[in-house]
C-alpha atoms as a PDB file:
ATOM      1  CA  UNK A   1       0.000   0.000   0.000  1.00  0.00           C
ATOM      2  CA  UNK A   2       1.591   3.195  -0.995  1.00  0.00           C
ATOM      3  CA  UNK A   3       1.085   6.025   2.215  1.00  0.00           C
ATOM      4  CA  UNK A   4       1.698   8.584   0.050  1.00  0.00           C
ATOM      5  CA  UNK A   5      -0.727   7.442  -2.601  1.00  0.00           C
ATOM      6  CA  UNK A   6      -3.262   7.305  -0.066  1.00  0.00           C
ATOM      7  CA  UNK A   7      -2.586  10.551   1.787  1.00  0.00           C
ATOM      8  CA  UNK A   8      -3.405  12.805  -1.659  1.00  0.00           C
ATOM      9  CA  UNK A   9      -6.716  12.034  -1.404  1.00  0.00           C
ATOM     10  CA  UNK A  10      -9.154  15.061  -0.086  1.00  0.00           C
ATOM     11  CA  UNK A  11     -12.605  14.605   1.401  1.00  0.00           C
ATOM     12  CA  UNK A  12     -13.171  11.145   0.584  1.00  0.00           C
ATOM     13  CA  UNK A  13     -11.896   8.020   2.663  1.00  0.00           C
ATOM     14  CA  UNK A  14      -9.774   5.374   0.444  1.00  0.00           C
ATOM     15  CA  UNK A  15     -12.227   2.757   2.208  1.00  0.00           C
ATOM     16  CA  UNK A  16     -14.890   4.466   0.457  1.00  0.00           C
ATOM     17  CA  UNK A  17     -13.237   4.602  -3.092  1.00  0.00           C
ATOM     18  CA  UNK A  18     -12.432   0.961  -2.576  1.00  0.00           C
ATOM     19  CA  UNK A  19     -16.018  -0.121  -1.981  1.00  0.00           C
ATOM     20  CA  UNK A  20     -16.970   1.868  -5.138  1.00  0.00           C
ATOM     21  CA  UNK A  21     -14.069   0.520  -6.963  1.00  0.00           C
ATOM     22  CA  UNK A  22     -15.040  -3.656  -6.155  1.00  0.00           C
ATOM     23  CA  UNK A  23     -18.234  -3.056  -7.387  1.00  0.00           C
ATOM     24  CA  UNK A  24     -17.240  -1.515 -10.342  1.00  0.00           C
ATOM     25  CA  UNK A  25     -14.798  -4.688 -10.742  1.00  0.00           C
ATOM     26  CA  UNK A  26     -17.451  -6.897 -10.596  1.00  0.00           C
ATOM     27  CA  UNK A  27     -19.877  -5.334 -13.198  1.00  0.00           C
ATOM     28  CA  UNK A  28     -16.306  -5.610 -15.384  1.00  0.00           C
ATOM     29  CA  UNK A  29     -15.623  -9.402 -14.623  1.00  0.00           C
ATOM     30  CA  UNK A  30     -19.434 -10.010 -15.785  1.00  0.00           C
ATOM     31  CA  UNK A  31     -19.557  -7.950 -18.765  1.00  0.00           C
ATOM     32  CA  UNK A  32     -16.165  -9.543 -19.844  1.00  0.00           C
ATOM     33  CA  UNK A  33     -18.063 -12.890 -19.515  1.00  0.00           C
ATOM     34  CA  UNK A  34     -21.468 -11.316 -21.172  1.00  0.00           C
ATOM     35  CA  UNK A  35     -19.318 -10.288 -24.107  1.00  0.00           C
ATOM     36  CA  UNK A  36     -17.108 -13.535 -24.170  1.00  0.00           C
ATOM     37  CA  UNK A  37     -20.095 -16.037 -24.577  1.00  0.00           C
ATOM     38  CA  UNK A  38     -22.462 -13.525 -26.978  1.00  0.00           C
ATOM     39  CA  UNK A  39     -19.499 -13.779 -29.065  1.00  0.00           C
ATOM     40  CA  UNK A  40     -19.538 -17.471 -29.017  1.00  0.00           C
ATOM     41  CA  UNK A  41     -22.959 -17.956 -29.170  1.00  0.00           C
ATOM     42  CA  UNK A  42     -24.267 -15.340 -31.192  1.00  0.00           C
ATOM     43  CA  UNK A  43     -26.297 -16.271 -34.600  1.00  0.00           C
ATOM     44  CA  UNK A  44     -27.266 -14.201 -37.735  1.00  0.00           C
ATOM     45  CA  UNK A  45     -26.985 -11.767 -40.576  1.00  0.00           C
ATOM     46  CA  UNK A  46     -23.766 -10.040 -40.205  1.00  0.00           C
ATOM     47  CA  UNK A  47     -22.368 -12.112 -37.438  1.00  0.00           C
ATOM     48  CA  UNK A  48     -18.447 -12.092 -38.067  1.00  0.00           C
ATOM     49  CA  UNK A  49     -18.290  -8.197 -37.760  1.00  0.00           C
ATOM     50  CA  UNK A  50     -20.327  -8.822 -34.349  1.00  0.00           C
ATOM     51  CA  UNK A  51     -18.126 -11.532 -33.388  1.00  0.00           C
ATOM     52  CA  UNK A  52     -15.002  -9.427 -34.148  1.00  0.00           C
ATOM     53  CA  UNK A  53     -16.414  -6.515 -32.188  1.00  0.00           C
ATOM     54  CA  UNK A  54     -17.929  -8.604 -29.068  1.00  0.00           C
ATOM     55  CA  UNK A  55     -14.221 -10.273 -28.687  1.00  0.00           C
ATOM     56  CA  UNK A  56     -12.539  -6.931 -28.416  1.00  0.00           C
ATOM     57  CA  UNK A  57     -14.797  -5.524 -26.088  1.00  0.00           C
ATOM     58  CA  UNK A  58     -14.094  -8.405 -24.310  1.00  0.00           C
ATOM     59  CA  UNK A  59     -10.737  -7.698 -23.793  1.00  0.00           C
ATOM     60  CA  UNK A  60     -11.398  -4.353 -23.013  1.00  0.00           C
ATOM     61  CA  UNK A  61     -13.568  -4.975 -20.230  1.00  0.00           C
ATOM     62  CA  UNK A  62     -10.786  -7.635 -19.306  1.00  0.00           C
ATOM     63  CA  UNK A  63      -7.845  -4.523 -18.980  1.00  0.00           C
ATOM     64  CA  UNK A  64     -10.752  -2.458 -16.909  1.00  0.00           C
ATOM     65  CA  UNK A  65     -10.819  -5.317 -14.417  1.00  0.00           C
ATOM     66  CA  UNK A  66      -6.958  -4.683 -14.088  1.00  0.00           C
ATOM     67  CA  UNK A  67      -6.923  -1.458 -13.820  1.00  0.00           C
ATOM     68  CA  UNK A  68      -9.656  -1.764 -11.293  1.00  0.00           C
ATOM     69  CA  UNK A  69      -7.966  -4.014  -9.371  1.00  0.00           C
ATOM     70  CA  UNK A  70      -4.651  -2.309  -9.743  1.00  0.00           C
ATOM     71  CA  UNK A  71      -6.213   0.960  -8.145  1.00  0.00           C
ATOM     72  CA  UNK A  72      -7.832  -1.362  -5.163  1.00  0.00           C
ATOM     73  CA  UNK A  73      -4.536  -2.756  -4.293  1.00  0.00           C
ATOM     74  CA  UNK A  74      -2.750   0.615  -4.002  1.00  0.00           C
ATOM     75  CA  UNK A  75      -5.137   2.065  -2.346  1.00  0.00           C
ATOM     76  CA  UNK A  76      -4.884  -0.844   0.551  1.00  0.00           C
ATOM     77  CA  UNK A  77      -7.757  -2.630  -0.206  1.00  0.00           C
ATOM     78  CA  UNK A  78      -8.647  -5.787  -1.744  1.00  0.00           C
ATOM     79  CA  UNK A  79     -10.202  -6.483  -4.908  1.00  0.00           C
ATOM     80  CA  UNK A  80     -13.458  -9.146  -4.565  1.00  0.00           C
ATOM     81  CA  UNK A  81     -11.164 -12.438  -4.582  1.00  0.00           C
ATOM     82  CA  UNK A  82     -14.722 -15.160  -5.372  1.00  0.00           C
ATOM     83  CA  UNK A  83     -16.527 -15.070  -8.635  1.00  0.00           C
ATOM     84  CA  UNK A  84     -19.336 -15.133  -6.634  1.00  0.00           C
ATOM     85  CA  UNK A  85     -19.591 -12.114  -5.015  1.00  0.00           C
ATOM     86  CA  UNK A  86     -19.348 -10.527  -8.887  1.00  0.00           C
ATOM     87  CA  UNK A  87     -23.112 -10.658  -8.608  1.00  0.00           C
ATOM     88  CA  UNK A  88     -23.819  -9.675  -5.251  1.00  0.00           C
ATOM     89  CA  UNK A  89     -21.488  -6.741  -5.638  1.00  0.00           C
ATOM     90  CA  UNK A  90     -22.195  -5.807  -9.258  1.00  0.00           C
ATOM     91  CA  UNK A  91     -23.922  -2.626 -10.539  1.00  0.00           C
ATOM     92  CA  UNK A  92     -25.034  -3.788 -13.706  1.00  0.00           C
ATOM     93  CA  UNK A  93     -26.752  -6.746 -14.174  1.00  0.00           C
ATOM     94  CA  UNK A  94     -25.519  -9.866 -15.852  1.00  0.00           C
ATOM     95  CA  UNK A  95     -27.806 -10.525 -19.102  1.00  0.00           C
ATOM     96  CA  UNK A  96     -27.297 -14.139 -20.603  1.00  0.00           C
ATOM     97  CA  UNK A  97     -27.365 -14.532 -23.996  1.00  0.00           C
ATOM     98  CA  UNK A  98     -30.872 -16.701 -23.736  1.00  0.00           C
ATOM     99  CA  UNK A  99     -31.440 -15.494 -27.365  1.00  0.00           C
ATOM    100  CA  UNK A 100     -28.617 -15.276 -29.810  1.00  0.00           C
ATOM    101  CA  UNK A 101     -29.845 -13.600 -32.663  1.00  0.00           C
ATOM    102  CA  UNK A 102     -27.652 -10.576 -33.584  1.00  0.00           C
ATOM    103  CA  UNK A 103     -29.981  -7.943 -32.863  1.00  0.00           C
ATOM    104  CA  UNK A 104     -31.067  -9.155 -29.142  1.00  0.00           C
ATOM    105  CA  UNK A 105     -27.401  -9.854 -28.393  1.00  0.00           C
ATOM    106  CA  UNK A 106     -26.990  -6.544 -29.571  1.00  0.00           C
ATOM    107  CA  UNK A 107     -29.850  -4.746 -27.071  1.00  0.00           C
ATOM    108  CA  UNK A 108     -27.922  -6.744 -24.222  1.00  0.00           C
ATOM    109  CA  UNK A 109     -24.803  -5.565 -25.065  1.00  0.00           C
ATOM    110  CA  UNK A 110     -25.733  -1.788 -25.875  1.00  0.00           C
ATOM    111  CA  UNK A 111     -28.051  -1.757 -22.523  1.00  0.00           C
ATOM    112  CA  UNK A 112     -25.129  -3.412 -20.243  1.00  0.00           C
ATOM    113  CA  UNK A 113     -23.041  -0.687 -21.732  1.00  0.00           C
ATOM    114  CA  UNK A 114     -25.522   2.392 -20.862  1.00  0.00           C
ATOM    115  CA  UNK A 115     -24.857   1.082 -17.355  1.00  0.00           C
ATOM    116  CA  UNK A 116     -21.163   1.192 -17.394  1.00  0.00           C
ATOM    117  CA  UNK A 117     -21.338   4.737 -18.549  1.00  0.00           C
ATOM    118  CA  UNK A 118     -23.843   5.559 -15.556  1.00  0.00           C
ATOM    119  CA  UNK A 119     -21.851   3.717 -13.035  1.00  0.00           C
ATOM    120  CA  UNK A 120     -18.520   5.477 -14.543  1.00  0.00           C
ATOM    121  CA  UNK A 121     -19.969   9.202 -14.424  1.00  0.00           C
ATOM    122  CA  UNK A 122     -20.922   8.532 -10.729  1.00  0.00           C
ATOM    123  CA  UNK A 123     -17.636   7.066 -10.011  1.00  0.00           C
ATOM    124  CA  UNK A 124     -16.035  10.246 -12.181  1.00  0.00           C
ATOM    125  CA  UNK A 125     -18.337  12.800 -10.107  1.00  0.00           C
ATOM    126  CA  UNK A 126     -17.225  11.021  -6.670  1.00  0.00           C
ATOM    127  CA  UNK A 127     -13.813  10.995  -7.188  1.00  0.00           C
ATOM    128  CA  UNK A 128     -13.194  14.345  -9.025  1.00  0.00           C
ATOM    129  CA  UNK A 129     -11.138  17.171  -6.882  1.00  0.00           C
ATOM    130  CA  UNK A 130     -10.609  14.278  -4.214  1.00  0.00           C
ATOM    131  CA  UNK A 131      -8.955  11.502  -5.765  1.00  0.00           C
ATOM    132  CA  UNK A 132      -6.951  12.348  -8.892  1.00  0.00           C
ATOM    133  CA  UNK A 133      -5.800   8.998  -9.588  1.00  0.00           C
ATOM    134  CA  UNK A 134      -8.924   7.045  -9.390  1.00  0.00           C
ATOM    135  CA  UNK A 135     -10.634   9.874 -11.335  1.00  0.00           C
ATOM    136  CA  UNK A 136      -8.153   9.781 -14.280  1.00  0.00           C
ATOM    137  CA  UNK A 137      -8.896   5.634 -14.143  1.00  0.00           C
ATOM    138  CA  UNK A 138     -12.289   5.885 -14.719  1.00  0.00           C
ATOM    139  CA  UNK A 139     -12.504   8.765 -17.033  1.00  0.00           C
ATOM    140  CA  UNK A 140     -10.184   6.462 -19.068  1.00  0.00           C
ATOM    141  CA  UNK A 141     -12.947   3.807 -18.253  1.00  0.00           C
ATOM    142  CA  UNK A 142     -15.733   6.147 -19.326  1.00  0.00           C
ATOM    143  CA  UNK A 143     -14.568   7.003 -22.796  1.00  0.00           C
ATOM    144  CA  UNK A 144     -14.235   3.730 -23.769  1.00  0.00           C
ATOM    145  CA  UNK A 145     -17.419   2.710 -22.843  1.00  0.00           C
ATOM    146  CA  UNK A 146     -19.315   5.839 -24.681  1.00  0.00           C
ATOM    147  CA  UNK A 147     -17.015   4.168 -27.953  1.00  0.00           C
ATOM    148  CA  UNK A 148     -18.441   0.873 -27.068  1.00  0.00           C
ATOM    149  CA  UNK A 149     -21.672   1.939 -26.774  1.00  0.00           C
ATOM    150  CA  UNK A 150     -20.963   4.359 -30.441  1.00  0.00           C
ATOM    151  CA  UNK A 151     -20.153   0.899 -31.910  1.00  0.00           C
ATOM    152  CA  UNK A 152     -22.698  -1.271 -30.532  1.00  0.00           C
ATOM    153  CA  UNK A 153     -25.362   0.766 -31.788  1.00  0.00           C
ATOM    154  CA  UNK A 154     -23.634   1.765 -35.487  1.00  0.00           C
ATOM    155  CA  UNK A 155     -23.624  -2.196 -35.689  1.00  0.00           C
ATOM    156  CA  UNK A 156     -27.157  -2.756 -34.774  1.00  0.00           C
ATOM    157  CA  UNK A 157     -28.449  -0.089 -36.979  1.00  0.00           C
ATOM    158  CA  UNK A 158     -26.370  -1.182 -40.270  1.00  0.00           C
ATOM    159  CA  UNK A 159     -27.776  -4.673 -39.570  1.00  0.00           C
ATOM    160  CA  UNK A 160     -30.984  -3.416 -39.224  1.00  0.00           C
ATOM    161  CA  UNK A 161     -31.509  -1.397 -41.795  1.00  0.00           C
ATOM    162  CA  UNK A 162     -29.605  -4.216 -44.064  1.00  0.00           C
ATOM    163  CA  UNK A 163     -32.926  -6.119 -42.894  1.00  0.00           C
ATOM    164  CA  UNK A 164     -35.064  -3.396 -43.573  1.00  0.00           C
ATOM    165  CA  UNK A 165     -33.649  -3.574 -47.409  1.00  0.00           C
ATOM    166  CA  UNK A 166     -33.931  -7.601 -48.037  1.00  0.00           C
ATOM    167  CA  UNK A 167     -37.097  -7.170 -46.471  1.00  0.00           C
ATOM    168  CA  UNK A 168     -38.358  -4.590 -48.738  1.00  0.00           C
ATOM    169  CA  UNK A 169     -36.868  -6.296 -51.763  1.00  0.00           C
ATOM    170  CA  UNK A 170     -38.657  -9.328 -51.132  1.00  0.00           C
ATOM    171  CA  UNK A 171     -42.215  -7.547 -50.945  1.00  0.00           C
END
């Protein structure tokens, strides 16, 4: 635990951040998942682009849950250490893929990603004049998930309106 670290902080407690912080490590540990298995499961028109976009979420979400845990650890705390409190602890819900056609894997995706961004502007309002480091973390956080959210919702709309065209071809 680095004293110094811990000792810029102003007006918030680093037990505080850290709480904020495992929660936000769990919704990343579950959205890695969500986007690991949509991208193996995930069926329909346009479905390699998806694929190749799901998997590299996926590893984004996968270096958020290290930074994440990185900040926990020098901060003094500990980052959630059982799978199973992911879901206990998590801000965002875990969506299975129940349905993998493109566009519904799509919706999951786009929604679990509106939550990210609401759980990173909190966590970027919190920690903003009081904890430098952990604000720069998640502002880093934030932007990416506004892009993944851009990208989600490009992809759904090209496939969609790529339906809308067979479909009024065929009529």
């Amino acid at each position: 635990m680095a004293r110094k670290g811990i000792s810029i902080l102003k007006g918030i407690e680093a037990d505080e951040v850290i709480a904020l912080l495992n929660k936000a490590y769990a919704d990343e540990w579950l959205a890695y998942y969500q986007y690991f298995i949509e991208a193996k499961v995930v069926k329909g028109i346009m479905k390699d682009g998806v694929v190749a976009e799901l998997e590299q979420h996926a590893a984004d979400e996968l270096r958020h849950a290290t930074m994440v845990a990185d900040r926990i650890l020098q901060l003094g705390g500990e980052p959630l250490l059982h799978p199973k409190d992911w879901f206990s602890y998590a801000n965002c819900a875990y969506e299975a893929p129940s349905n993998p056609d493109v566009l519904k894997v799509l919706e999951q995706a786009i929604k679990g990603e509106q939550c990210a961004i609401d759980v990173y502007s909190r966590l970027a309002e919190i920690t903003q004049g009081k904890d430098i480091v952990t604000y720069d973390i998640v502002s880093q956080i934030l932007a990416d998930e506004v892009e993944h959210e851009e990208d989600l919702q490009a992809l759904y709309e090209d496939i969609q309106e790529f339906i809308d065209q067979i479909k009024g071809n065929i009529q």
